[in-house]
N, C-alpha and C. Protein backbone atom coordinates (compact mmCIF):
# COMPACT_ATOMS: atom_id res chain seq x y z
N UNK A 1 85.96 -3.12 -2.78
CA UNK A 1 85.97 -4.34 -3.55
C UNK A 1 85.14 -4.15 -4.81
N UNK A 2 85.62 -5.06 -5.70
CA UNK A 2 85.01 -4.84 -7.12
C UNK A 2 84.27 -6.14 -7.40
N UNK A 3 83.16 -6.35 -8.10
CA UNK A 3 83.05 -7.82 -8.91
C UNK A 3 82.24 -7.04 -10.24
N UNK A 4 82.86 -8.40 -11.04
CA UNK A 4 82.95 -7.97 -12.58
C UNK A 4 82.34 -9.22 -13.37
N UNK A 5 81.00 -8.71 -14.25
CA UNK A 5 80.42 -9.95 -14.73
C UNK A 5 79.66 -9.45 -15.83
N UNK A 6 78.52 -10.31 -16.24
CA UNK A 6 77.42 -10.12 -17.22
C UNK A 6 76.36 -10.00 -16.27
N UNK A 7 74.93 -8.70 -16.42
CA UNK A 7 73.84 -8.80 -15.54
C UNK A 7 73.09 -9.87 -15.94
N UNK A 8 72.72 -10.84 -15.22
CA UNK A 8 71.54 -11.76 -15.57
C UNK A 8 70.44 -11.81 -14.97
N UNK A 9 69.79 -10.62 -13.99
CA UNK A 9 68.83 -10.39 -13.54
C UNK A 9 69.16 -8.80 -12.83
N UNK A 10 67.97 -7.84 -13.34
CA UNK A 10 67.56 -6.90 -13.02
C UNK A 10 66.28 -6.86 -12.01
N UNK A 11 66.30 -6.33 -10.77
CA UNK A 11 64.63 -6.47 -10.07
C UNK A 11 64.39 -5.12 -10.21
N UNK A 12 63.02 -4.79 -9.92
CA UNK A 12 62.48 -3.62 -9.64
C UNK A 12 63.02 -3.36 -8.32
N UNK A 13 62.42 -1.66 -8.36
CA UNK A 13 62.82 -1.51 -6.60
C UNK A 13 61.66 -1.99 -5.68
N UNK A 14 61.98 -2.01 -4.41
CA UNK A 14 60.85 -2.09 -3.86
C UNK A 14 61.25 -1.23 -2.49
N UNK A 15 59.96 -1.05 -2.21
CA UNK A 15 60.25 -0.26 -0.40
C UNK A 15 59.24 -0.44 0.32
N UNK A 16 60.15 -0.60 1.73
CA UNK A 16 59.40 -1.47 2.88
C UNK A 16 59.37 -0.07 3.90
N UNK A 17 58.34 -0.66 4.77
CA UNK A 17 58.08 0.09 5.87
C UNK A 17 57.60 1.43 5.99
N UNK A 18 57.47 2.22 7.01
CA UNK A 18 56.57 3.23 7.18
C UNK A 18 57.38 4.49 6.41
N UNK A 19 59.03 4.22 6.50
CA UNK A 19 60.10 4.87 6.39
C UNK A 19 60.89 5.27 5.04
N UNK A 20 59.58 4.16 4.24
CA UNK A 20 60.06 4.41 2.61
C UNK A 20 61.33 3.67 1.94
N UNK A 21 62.30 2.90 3.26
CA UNK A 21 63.52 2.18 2.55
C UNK A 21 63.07 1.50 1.17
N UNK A 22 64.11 1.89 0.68
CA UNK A 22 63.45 1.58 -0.82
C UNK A 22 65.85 0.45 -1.29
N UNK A 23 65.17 -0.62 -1.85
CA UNK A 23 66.19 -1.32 -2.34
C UNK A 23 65.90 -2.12 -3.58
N UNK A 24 67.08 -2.56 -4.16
CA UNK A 24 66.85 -2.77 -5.71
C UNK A 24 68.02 -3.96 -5.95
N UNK A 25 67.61 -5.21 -6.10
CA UNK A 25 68.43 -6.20 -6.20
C UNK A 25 68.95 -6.27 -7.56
N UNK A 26 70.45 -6.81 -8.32
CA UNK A 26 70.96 -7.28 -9.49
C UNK A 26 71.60 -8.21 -9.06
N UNK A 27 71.35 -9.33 -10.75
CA UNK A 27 72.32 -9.96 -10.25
C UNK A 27 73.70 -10.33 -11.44
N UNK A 28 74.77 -10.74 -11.28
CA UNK A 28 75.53 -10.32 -11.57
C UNK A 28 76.59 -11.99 -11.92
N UNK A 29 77.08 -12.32 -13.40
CA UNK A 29 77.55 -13.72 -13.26
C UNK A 29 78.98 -13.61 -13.75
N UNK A 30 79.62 -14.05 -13.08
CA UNK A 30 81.04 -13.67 -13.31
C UNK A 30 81.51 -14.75 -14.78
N UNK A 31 82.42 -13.98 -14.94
CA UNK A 31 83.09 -14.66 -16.23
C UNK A 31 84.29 -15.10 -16.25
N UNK A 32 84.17 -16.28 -15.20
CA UNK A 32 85.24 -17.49 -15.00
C UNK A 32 85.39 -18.23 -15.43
N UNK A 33 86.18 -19.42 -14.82
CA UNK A 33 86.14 -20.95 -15.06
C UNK A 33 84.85 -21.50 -14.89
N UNK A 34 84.75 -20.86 -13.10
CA UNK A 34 83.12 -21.71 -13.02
C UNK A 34 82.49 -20.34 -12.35
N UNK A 35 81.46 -19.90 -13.74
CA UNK A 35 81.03 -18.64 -12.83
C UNK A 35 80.11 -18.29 -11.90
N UNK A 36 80.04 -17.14 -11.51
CA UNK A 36 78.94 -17.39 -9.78
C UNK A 36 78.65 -16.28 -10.66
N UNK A 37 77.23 -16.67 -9.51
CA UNK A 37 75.60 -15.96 -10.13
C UNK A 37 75.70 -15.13 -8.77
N UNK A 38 76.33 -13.53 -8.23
CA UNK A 38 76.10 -13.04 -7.06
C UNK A 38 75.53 -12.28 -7.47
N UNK A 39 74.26 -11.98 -5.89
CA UNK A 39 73.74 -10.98 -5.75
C UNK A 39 74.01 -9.96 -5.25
N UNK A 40 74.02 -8.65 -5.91
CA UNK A 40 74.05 -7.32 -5.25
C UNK A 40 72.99 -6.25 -4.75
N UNK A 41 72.75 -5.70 -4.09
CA UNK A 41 71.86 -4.88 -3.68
C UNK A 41 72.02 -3.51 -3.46
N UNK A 42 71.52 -2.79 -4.11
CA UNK A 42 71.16 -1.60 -4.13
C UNK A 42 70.69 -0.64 -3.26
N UNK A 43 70.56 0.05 -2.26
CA UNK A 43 69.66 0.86 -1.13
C UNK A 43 69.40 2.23 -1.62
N UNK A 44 68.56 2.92 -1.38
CA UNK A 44 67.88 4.18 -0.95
C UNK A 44 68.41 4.85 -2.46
N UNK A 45 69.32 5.72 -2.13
CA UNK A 45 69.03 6.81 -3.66
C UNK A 45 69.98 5.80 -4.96
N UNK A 46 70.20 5.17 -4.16
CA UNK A 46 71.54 4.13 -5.14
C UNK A 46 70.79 2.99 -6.13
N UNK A 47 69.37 2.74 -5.79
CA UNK A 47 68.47 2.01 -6.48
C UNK A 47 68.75 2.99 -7.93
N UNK A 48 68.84 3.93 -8.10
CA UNK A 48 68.56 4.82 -9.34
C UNK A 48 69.99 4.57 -10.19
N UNK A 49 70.79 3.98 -9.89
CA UNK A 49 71.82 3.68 -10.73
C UNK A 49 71.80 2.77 -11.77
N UNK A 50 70.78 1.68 -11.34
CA UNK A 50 70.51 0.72 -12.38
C UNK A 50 69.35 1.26 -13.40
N UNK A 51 68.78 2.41 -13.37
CA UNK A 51 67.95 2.48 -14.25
C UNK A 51 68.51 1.94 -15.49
N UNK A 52 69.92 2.73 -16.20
CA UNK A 52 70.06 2.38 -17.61
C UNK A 52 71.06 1.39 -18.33
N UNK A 53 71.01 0.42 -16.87
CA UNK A 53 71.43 -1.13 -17.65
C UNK A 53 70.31 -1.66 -17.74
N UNK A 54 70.71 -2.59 -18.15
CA UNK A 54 70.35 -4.17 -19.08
C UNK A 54 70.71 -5.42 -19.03
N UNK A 55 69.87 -6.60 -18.69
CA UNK A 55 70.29 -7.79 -18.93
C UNK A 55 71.27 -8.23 -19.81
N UNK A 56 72.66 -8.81 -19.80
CA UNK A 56 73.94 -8.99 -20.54
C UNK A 56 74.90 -7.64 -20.63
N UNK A 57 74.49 -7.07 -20.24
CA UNK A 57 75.59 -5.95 -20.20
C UNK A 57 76.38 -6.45 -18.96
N UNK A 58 78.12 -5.87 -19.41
CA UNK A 58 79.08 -6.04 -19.35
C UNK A 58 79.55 -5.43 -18.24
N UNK A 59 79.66 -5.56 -16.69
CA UNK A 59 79.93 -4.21 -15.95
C UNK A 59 80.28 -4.61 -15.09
N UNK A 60 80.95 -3.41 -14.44
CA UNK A 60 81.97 -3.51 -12.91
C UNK A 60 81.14 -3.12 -12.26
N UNK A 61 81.12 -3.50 -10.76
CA UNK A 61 80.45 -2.82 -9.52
C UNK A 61 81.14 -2.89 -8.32
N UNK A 62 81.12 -1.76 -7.67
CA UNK A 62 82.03 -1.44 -6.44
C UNK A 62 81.23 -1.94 -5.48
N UNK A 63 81.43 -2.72 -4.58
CA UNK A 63 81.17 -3.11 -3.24
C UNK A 63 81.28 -2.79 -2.13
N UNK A 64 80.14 -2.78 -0.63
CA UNK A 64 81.09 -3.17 0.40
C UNK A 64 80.03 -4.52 1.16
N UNK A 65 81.04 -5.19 1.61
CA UNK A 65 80.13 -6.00 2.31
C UNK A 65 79.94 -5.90 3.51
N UNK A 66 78.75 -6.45 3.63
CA UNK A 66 78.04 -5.94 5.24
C UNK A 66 77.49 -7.17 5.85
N UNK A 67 77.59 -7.02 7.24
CA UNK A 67 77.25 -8.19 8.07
C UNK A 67 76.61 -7.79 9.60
N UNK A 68 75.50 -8.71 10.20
CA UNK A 68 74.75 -8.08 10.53
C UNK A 68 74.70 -9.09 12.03
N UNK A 69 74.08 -9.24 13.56
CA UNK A 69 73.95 -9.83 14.00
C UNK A 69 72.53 -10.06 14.61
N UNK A 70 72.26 -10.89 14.49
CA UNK A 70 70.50 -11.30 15.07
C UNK A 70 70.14 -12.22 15.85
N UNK A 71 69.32 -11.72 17.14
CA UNK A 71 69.15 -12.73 18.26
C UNK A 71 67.99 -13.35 17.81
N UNK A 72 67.60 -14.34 17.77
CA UNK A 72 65.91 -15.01 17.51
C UNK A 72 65.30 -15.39 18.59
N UNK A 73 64.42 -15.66 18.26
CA UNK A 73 63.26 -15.32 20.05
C UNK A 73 63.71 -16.52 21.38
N UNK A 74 64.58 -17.35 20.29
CA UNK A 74 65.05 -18.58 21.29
C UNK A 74 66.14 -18.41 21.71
N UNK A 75 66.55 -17.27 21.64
CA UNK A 75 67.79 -16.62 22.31
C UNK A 75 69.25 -17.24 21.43
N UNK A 76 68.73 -17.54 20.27
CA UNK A 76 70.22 -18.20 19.33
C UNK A 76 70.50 -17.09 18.40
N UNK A 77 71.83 -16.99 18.41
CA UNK A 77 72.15 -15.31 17.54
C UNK A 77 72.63 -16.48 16.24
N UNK A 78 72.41 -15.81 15.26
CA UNK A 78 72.65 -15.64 13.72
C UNK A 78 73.32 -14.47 12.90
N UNK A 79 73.72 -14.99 12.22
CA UNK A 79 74.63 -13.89 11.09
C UNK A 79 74.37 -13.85 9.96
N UNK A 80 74.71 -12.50 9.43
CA UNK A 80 73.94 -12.62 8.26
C UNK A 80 74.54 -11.79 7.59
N UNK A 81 74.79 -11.93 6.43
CA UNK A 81 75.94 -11.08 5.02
C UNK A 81 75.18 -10.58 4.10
N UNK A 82 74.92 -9.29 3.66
CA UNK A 82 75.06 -8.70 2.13
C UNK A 82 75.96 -8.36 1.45
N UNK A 83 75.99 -7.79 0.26
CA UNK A 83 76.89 -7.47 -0.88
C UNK A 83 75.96 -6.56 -1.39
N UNK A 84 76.76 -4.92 -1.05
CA UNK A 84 75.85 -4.07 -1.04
C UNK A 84 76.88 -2.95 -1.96
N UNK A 85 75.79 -2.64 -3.23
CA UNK A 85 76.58 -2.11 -4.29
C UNK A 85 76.28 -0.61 -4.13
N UNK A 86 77.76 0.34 -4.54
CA UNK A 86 77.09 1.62 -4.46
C UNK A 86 77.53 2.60 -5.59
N UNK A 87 78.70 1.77 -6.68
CA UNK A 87 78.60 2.18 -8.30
C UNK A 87 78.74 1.10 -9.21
N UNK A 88 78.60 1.55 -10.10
CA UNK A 88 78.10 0.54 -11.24
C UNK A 88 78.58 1.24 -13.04
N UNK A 89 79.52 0.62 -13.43
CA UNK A 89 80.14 1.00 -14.48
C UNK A 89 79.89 -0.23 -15.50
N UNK A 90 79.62 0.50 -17.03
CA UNK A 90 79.34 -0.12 -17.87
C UNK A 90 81.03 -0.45 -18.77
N UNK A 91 81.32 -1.92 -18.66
CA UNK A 91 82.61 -2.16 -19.50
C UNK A 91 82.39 -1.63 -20.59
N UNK A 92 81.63 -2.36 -21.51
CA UNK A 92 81.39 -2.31 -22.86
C UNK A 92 81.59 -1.09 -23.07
N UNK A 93 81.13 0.28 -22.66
CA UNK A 93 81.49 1.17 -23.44
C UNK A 93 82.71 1.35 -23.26
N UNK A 94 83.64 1.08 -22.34
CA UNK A 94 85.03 1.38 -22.04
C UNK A 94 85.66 0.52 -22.97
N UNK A 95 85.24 -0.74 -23.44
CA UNK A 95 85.83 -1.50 -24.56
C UNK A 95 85.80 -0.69 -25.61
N UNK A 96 84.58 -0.33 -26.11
CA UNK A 96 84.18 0.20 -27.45
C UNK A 96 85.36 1.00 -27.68
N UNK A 97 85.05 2.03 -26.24
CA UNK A 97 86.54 3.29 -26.45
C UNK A 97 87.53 2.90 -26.93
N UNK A 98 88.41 2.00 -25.72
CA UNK A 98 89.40 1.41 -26.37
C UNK A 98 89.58 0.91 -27.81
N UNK A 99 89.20 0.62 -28.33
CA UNK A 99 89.41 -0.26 -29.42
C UNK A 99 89.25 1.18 -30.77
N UNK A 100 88.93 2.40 -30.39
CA UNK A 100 88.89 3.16 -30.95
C UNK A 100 90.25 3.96 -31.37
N UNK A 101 90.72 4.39 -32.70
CA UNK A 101 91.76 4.57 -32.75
C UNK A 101 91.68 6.47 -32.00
N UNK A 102 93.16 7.02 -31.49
CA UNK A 102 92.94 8.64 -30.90
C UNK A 102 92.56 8.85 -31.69
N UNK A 103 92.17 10.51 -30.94
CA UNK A 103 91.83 11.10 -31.99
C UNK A 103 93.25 12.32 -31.67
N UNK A 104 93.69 12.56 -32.85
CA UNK A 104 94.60 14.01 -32.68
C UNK A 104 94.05 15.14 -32.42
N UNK A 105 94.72 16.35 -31.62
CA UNK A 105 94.49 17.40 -31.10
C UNK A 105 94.16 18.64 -31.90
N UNK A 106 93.23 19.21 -32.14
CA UNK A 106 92.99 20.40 -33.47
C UNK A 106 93.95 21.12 -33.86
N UNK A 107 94.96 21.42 -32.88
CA UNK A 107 96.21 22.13 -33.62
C UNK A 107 96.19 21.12 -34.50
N UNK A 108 96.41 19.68 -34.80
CA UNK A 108 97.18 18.78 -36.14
C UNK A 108 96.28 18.83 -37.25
N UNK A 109 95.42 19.93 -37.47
CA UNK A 109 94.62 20.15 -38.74
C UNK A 109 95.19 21.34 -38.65
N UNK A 110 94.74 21.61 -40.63
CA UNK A 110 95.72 23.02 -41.07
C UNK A 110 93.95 23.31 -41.36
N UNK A 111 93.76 24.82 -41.13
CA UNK A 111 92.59 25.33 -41.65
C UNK A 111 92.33 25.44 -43.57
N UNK A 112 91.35 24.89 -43.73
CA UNK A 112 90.65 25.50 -44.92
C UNK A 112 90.98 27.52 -45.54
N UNK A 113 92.01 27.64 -46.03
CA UNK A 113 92.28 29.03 -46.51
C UNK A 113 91.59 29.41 -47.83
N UNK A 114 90.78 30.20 -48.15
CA UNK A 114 90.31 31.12 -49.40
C UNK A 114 89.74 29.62 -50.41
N UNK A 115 88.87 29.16 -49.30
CA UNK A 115 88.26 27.89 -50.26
C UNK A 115 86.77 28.66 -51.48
N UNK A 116 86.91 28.05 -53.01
CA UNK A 116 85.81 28.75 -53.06
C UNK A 116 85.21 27.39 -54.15
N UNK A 117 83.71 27.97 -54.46
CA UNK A 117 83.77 26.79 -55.16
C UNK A 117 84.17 26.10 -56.59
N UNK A 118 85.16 26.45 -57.14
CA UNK A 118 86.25 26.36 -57.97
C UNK A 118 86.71 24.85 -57.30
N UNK A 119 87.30 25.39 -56.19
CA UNK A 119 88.37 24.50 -55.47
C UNK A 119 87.53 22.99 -54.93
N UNK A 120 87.10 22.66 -55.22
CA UNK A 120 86.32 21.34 -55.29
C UNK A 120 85.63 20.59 -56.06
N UNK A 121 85.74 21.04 -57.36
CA UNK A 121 85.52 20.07 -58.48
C UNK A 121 86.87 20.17 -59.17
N UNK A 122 87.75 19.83 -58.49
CA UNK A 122 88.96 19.69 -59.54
C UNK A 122 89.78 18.33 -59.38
N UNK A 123 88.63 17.26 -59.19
CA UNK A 123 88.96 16.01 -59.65
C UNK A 123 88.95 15.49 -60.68
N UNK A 124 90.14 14.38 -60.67
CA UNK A 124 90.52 14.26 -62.00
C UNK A 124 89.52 13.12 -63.08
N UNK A 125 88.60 13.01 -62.18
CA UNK A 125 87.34 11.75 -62.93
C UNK A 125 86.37 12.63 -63.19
């Protein structure tokens, strides 16, 4: 699964326990009718993906969601959902590209033959 938005919050990482889990929350606002503010989360070496975004940048992120079950001491089970991201692509530069005209293949240039410097001041101004 994909969701696709503007970042409107970056967290630091943080890591819990003896074990070093280390996770890194974003969050992420879609660009709808009515847009949602979701959170995604980051785990273990995947925290390092967000280093080189930015708040308002433009980007896709691949998902999976995860769900979890928990007994509480009163013996009542609970459920519980993340949205747990594990790439992260910047649109904007894929716009920029696009909007860029090709470029042609070096065969479609003819080489420079017996240029000397004669051959470049022979404009007519």
């Amino acid at each position: 699964m994909e969701i696709q938005g503007r970042i409107k919050v970056i967290d630091e990482t943080k890591t819990y326990g003896s074990n070093g889990f280390r996770k890194r929350e974003v969050v992420v606002t879609t660009e709808e009718q009515y847009p949602q503010h979701i959170l995604v989360e980051f785990v273990q070496d995947k925290t390092d993906l967000l280093n080189t975004y930015q708040v308002g940048q433009l980007v896709k992120i691949s998902i999976n969601l995860r769900g979890r079950e928990w007994v509480n001491p009163q013996g009542e089970t609970k459920y519980f959902n993340s949205i747990q991201g594990w790439r992260i692509e910047n649109l904007e530069a894929q716009a920029n590209a696009e909007n860029m005209p090709p470029v042609p293949p070096i065969e479609a240039f003819e080489p420079a033959e017996d240029f000397s410097e004669e051959d470049h001041d022979d404009l007519p101004f």
